[in-house]
Protein backbone atom coordinates (compact mmCIF):
# COMPACT_ATOMS: atom_id res chain seq x y z
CA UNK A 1 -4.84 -26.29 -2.94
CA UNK A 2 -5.97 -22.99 -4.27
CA UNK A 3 -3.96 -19.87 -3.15
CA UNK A 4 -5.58 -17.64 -1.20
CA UNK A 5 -5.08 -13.30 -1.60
CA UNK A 6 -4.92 -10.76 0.53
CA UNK A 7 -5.37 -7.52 -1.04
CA UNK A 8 -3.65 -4.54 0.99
CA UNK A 9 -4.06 -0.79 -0.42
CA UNK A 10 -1.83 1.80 0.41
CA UNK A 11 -3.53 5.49 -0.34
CA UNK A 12 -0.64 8.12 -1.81
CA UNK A 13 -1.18 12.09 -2.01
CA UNK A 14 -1.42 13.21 -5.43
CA UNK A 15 1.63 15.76 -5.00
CA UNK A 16 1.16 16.56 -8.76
CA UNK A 17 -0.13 20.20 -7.61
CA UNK A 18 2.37 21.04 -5.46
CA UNK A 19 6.32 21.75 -6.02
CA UNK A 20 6.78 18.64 -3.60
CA UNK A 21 7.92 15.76 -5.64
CA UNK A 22 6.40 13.46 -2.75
CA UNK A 23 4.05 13.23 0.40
CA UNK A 24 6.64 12.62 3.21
CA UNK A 25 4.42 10.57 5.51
CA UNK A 26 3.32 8.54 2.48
CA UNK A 27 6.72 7.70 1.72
CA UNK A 28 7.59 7.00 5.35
CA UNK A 29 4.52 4.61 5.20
CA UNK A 30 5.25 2.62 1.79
CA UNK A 31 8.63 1.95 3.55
CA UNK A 32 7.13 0.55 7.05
CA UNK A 33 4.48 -1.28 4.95
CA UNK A 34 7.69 -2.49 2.31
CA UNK A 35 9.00 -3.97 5.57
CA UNK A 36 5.92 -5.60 6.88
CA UNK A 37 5.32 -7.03 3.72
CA UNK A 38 8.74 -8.87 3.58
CA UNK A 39 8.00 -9.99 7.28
CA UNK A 40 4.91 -11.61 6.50
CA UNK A 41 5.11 -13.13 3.15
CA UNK A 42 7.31 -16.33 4.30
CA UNK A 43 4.17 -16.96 6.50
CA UNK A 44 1.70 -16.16 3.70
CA UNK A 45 3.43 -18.71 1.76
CA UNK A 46 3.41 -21.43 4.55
CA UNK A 47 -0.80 -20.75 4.44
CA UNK A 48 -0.77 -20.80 0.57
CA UNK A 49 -1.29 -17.04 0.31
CA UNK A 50 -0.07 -14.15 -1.59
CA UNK A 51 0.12 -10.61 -1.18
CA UNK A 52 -0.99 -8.17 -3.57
CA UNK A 53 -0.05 -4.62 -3.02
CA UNK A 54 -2.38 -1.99 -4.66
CA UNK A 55 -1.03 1.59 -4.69
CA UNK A 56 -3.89 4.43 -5.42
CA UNK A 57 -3.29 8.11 -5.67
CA UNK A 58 -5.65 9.93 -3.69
CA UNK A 59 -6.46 14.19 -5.26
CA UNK A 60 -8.89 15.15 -2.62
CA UNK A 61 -9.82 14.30 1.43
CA UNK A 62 -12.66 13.60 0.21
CA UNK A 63 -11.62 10.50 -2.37
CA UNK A 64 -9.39 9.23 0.62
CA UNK A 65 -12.46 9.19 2.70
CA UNK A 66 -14.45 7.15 0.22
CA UNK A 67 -12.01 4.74 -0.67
C-alpha cells in the first residue's frame, strides 16, 4: 500500500531586519505544532501516512497573505 502525505506549512517572520533574533509567537507556534506533530504521527502511521513539515520565511504581510 502506497503511503499517503500530508503536507503541513508553518509561516515564520523573517526577523533578519530587526535586532530580534526570533518572532516570539512563531516560536511559541513551531513548539505547539512540534507537539501536535508527535501526537499524531503514531496515528498517521496506523493509516500509512507521513508527515512532512515545510517551514517558509515570510518578509512581508503581504507574502503571508498569498501563501
Amino acid at each position: 500500500m502506497k503511503r499517503k502525505q500530508v503536507d503541513v506549512i508553518l509561516l515564520e517572520v523573517d526577523m533578519a531586519r530587526t535586532t530580534q533574533p526570533s518572532c516570539e509567537a512563531c516560536d511559541v507556534a513551531k513548539r505547539q505544532l512540534t507537539r501536535a506533530l508527535e501526537v499524531v504521527t503514531p496515528l498517521l502511521n496506523d493509516v500509512s501516512a507521513d508527515i512532512r513539515l515545510n517551514n517558509v520565511l515570510v518578509s512581508t504581510e503581504e507574502q503571508a497573505q498569498q501563501l
